[in-house]
Protein backbone atom coordinates (compact mmCIF):
# COMPACT_ATOMS: atom_id res chain seq x y z
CA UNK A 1 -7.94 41.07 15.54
CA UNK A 2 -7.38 37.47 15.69
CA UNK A 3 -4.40 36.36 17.32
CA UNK A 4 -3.86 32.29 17.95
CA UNK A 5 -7.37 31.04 15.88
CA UNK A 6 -7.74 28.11 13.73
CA UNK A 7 -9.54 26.51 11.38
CA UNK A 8 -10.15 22.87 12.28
CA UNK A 9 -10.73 20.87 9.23
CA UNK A 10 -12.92 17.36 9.97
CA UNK A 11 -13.95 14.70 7.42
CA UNK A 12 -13.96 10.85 7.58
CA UNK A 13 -11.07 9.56 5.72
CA UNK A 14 -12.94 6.25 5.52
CA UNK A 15 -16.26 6.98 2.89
CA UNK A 16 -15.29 7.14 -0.53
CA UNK A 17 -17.35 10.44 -0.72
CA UNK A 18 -17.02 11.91 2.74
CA UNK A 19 -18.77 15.28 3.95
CA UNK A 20 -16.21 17.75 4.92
CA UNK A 21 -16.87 20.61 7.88
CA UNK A 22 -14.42 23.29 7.95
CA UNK A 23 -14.72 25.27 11.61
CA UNK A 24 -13.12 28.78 13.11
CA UNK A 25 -12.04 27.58 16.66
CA UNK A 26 -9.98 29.37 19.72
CA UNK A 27 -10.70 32.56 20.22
CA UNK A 28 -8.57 33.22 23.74
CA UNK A 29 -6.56 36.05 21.92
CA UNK A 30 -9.19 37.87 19.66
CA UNK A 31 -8.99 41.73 20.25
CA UNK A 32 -11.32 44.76 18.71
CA UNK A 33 -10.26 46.84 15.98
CA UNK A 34 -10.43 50.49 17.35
CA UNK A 35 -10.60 51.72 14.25
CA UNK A 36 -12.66 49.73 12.46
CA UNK A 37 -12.30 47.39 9.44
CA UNK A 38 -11.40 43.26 9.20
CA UNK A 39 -8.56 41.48 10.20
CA UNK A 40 -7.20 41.59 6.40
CA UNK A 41 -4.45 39.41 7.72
CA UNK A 42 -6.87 36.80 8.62
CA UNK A 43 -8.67 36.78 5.39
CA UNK A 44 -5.10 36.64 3.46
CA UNK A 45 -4.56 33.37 5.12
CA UNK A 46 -7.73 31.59 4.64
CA UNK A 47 -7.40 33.28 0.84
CA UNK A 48 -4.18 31.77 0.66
CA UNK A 49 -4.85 28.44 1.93
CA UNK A 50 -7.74 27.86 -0.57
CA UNK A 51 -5.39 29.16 -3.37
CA UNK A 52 -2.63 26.29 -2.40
CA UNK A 53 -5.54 23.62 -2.24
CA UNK A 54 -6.87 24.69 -6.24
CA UNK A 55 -3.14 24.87 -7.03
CA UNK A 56 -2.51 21.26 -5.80
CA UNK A 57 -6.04 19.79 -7.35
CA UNK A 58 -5.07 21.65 -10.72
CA UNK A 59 -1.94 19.74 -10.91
CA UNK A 60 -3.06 16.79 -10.27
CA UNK A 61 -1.38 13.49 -11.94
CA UNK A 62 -4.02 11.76 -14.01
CA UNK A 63 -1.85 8.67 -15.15
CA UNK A 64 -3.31 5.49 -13.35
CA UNK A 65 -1.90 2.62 -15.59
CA UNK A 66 1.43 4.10 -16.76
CA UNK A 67 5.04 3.47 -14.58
CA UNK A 68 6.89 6.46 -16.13
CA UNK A 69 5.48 9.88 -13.98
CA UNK A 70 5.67 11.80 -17.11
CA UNK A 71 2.68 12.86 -17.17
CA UNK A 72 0.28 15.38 -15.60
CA UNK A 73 -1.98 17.36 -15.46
CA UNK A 74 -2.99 21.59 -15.62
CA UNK A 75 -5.84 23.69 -16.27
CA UNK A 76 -7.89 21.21 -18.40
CA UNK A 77 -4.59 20.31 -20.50
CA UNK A 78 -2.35 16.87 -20.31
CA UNK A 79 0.92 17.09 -20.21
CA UNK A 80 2.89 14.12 -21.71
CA UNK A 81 6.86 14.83 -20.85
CA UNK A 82 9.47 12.64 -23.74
CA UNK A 83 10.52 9.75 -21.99
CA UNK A 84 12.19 7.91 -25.28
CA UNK A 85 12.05 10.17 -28.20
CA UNK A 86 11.46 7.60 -30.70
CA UNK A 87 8.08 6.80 -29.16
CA UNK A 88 7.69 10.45 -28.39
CA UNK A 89 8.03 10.87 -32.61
CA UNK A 90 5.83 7.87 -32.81
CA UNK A 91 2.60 9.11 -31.06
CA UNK A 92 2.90 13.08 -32.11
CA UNK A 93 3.28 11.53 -35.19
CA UNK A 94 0.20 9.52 -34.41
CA UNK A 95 -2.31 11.90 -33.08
CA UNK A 96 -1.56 14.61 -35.79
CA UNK A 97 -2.50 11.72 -38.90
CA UNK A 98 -5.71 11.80 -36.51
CA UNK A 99 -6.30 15.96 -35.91
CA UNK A 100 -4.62 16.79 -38.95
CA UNK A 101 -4.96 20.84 -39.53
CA UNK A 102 -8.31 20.73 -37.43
CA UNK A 103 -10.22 20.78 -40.86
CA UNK A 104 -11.06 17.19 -41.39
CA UNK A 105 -9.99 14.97 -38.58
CA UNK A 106 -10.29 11.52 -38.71
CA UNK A 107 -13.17 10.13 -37.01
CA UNK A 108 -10.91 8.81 -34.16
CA UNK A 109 -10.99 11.94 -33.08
CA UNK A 110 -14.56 11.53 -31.71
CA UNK A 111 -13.11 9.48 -29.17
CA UNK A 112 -9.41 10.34 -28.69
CA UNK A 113 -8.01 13.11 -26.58
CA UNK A 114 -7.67 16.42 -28.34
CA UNK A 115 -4.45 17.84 -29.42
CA UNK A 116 -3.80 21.20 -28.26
CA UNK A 117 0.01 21.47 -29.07
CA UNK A 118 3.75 19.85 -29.41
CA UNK A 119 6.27 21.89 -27.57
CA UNK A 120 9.00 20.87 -29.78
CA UNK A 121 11.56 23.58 -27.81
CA UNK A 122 11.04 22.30 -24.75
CA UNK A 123 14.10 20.00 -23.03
CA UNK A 124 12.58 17.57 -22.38
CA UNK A 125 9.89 17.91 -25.21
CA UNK A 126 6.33 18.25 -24.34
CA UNK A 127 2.82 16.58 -26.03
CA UNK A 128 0.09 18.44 -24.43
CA UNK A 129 -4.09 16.69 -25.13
CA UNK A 130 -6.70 17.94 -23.43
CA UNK A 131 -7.20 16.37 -20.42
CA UNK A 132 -10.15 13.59 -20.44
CA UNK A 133 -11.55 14.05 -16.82
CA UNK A 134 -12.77 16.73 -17.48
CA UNK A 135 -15.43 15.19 -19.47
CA UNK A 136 -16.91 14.13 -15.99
CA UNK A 137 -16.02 16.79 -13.96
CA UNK A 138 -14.96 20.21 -12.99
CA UNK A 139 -11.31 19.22 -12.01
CA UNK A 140 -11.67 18.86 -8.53
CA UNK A 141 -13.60 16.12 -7.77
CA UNK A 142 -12.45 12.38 -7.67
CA UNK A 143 -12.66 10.65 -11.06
CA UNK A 144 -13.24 6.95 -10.78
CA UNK A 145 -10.44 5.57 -13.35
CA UNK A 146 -9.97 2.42 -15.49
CA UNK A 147 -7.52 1.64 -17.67
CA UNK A 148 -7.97 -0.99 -20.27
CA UNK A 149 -5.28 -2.20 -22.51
CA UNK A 150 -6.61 -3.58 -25.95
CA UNK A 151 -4.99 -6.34 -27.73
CA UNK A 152 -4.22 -9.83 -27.84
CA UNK A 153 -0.55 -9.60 -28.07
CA UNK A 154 1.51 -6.77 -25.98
CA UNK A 155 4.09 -7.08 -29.09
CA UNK A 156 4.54 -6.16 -32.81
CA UNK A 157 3.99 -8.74 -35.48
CA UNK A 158 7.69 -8.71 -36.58
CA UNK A 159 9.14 -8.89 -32.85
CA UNK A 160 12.51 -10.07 -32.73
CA UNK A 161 12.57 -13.86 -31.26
CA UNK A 162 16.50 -14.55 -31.12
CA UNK A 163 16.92 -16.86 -27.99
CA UNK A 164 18.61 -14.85 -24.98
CA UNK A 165 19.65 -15.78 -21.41
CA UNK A 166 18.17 -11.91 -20.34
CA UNK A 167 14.79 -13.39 -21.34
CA UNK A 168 15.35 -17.01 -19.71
CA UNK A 169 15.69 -14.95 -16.61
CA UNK A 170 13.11 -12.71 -16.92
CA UNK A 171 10.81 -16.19 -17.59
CA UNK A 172 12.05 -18.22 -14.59
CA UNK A 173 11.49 -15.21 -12.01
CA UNK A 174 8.25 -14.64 -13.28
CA UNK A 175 6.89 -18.45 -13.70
CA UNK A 176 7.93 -17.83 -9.77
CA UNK A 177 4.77 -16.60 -9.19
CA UNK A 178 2.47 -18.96 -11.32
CA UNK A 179 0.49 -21.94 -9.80
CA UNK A 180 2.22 -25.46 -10.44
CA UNK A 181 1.50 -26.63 -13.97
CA UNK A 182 0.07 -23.10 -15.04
CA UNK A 183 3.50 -22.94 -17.29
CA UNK A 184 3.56 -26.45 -18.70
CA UNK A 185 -0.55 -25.85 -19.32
CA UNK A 186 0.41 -21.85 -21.02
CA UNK A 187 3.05 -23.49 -23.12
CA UNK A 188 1.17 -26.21 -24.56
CA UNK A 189 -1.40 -23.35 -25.57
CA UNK A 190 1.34 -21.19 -27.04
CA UNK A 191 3.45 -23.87 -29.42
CA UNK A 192 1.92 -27.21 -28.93
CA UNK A 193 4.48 -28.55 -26.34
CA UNK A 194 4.01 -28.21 -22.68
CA UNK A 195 7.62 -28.47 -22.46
CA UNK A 196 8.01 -25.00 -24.46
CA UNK A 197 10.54 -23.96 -27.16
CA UNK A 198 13.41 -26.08 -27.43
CA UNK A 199 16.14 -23.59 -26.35
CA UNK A 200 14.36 -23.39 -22.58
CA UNK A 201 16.68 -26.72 -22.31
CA UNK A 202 19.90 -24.43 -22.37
CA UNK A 203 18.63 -21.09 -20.44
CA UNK A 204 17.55 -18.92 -23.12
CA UNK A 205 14.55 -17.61 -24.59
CA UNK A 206 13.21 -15.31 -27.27
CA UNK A 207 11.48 -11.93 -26.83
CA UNK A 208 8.38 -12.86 -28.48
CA UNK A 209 8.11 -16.22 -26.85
CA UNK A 210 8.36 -14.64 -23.52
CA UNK A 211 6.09 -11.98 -24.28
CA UNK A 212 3.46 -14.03 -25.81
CA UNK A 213 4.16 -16.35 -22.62
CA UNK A 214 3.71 -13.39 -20.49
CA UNK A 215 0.52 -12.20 -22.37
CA UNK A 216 -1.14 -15.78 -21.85
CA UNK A 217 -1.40 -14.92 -18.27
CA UNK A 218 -3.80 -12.44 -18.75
CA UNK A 219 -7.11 -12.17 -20.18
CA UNK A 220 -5.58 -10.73 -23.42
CA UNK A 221 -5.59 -13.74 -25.44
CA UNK A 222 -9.25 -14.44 -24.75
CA UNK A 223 -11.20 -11.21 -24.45
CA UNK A 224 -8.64 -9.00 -26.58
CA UNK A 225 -8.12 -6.95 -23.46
CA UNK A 226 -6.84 -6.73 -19.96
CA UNK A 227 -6.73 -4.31 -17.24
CA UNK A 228 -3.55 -2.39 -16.31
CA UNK A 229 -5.43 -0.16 -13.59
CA UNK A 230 -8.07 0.94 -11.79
CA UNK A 231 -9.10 3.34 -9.00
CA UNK A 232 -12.75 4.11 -7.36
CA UNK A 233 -12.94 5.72 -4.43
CA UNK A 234 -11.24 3.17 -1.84
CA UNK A 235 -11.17 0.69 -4.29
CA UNK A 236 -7.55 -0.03 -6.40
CA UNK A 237 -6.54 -2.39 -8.57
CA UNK A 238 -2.49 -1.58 -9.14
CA UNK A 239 -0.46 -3.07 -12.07
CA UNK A 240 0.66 -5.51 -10.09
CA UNK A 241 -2.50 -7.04 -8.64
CA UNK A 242 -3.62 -6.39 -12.10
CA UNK A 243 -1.33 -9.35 -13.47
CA UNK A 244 -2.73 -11.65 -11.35
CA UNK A 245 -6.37 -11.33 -13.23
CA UNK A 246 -6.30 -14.58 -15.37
CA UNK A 247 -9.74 -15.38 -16.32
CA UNK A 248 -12.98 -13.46 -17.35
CA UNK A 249 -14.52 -13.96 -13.96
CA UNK A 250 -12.10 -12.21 -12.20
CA UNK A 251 -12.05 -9.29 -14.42
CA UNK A 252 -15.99 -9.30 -14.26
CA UNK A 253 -15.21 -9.11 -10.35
CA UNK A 254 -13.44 -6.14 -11.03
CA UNK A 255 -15.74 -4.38 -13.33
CA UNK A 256 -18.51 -4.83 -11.03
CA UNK A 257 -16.83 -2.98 -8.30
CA UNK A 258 -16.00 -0.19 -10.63
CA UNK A 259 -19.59 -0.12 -11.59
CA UNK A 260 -21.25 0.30 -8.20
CA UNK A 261 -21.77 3.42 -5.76
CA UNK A 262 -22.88 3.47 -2.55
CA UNK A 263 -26.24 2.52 -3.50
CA UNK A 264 -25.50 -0.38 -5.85
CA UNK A 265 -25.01 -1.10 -8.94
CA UNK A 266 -24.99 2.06 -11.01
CA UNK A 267 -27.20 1.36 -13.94
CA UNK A 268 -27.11 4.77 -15.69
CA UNK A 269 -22.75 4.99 -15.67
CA UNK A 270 -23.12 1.60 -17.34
CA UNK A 271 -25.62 2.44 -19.96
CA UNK A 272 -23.44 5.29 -20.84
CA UNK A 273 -20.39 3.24 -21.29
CA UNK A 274 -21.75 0.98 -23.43
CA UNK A 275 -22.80 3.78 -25.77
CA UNK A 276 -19.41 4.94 -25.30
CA UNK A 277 -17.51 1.32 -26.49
CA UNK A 278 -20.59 2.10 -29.63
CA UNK A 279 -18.88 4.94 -30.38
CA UNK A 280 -15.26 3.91 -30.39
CA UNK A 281 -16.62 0.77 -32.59
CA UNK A 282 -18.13 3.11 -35.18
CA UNK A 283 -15.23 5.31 -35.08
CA UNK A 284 -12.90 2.71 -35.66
CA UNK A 285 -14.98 1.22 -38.80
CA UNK A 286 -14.65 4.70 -40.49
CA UNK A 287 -11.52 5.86 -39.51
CA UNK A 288 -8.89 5.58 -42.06
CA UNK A 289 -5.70 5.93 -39.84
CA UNK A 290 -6.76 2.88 -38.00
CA UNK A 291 -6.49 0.60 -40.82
CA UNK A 292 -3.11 1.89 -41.97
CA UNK A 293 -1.28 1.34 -38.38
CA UNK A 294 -0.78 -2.05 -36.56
CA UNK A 295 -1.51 -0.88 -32.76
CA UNK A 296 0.54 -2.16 -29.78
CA UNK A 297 0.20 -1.26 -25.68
CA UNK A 298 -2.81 1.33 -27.00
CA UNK A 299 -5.46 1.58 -24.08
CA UNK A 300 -9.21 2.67 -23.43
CA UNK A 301 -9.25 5.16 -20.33
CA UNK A 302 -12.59 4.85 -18.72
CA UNK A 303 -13.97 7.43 -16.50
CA UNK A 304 -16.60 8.11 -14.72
CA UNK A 305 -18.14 10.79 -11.73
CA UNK A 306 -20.65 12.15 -9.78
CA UNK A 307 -23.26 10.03 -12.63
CA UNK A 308 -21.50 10.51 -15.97
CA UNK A 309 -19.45 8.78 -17.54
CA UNK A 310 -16.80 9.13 -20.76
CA UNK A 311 -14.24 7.03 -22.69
CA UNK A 312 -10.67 8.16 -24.50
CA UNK A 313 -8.66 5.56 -26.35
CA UNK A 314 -5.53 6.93 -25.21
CA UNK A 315 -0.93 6.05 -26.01
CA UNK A 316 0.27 5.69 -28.94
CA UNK A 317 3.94 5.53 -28.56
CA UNK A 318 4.13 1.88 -30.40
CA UNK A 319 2.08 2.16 -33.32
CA UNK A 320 3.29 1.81 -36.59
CA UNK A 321 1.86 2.11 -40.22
CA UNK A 322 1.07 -1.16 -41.50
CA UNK A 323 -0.71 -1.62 -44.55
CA UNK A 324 -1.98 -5.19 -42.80
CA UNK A 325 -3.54 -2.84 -40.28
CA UNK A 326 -5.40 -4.43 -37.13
CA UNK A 327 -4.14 -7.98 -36.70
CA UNK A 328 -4.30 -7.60 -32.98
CA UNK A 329 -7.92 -8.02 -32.18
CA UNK A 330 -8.61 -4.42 -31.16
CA UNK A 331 -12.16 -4.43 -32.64
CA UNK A 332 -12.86 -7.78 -31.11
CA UNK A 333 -11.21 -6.43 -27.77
CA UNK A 334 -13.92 -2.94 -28.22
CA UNK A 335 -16.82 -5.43 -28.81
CA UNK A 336 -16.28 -8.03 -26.03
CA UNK A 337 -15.82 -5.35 -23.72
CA UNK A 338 -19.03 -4.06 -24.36
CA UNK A 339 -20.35 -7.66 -24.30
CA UNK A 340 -18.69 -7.62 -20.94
CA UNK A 341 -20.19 -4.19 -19.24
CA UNK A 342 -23.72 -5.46 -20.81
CA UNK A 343 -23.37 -8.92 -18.87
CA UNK A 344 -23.10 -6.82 -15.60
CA UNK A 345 -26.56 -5.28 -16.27
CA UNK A 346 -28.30 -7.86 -17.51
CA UNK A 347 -27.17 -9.55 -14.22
CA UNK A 348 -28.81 -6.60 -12.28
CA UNK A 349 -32.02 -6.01 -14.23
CA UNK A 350 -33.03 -9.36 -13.82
């Protein structure tokens, strides 16, 4: 019987894949079974231990750009907890016009989650999609994540632009952090003035002003993108740090580091993604339901493990039927991405 072992559990925190050695040690109180058989309490333990560690993997959070910690993850399935149930209506509502009965989807689907089920009687309610990572893996290895938000604008056409001293404040705290002349040089892009909208002379400012300010900081406006997240292996790029990404260089930067393993540059994940942003193009040529709704803070969820690699345009929660459909450059922001992950490899097959 074994009384006082261990298991001694090494691995080196440091390498983004790191071996791990799992060792019986101390054996000063280890005693023979007279009558035969295994220590079964010994093998319970170790049993149980492996148990917690599956139990822990399985429910996992998978949300890398979002704030809110509504959402995780179980047994292949996402589960997306109501936060505000208008935009909880608003992307049920949204991914059923997409899976319809099962039937006939639309041919979003081919790139969008998969519904599974609405659990209307749950408090809070629940949207539960299958859960994308598992494209790439098994569910317990480490999914190198990117989050790309799509759009030029981070607001609906027919925002609200009533000047307010809430948004005046919200503008001065966050020109705080700009370079001196960035806001004078963003404002004469945004109305013609460097000086900006008249009522910045007595503290106040409208909603879309400030968000189309804010948006100007950001690649949005040029590529029809920007990214919110991103996490491989040791590398991270928060939401915060991601505001600070201006230009296409720095993105590229960015990219680049996403793209790369241990051995370089990793030509094949690449490749793949690129056929992936082909795919979401096509789909969103054919796809009915995307030229009914104007689409607002939707995002492309890159993934990518172990040497494959998957896409999922993901949230929904502020798009609306429109029969204008997309005037915020989410084609343009699909193609130039591509244009984007194709500039990395024709920079390393040269």
């Amino acid at each position: 019987r074994m009384y006082g072992s261990s298991l001694l559990v090494v691995y080196d925190a440091a390498a983004e894949r790191p071996t791990i050695r799992v060792r019986m040690i101390d054996f000063a109180h280890i005693f023979p079974i007279k009558d035969g058989g295994v220590d079964h309490g010994y093998l319970h333990g170790v049993a149980f231990l492996e148990s917690c560690l599956r139990t822990t993997l399985s429910r996992r959070h998978q949300q890398v750009g979002g704030a809110h910690g509504n959402i995780s993850a179980i047994n292949g399935e996402l589960i997306k907890v109501e936060d505000k149930p208008d935009q909880f209506d608003t992307e049920v509502a949204f991914y059923r016009k997409v899976w319809g009965d099962g039937t006939s989807p639309d041919p979003l689907s081919n790139v969008m989650p998969r519904l599974i089920r609405v659990n209307e009687d749950a408090s809070p309610r629940e949207l539960v999609i299958s859960d994308a990572t598992r494209l790439v893996s098994q569910g317990y290895e480490t999914v190198s994540v990117m989050d790309i938000k799509l759009g030029v604008r981070s607001f609906r056409a027919n925002c609200e632009n009533d000047p307010k001293e809430s948004y005046f404040t919200k503008f001065t705290t966050f020109e705080q952090d700009l370079s001196p002349g960035r806001a004078e040089e963003l404002w004469k892009q945004i109305c013609g003035s460097k000086d900006g909208p008249r009522c910045l002379r007595n503290g106040k400012l409208g909603k879309r002003d400030y968000l189309a300010f804010r948006d100007a900081t950001t690649t949005s406006h040029e590529l029809g993108f920007r990214l919110t997240a991103l996490v491989h292996g040791d590398y991270r790029v928060s939401q915060n740090d991601s505001r600070s990404l201006e230009t296409k260089t720095q993105f590229l930067e960015c990219l680049e580091h996403y793209l790369c393993n241990e051995q370089g540059f990793d030509m094949g994940v690449a490749t793949q993604f690129v056929d992936e942003l082909k795919a979401v193009s096509l789909a969103l040529s054919k796809s009915e339901v995307y030229h009914q709704h104007e689409l607002v803070g939707t995002s492309l969820l890159f993934l990518h493990c172990n040497g494959k690699a998957a896409i999922r345009w993901i949230d929904f929660a502020n798009s609306m039927p429109s029969e204008g459909g997309d005037d915020n450059g989410i084609s343009d922001g699909v193609h130039r991405m591509s244009l984007a992950v194709q500039e990395l490899i024709g920079k390393y097959s040269a």
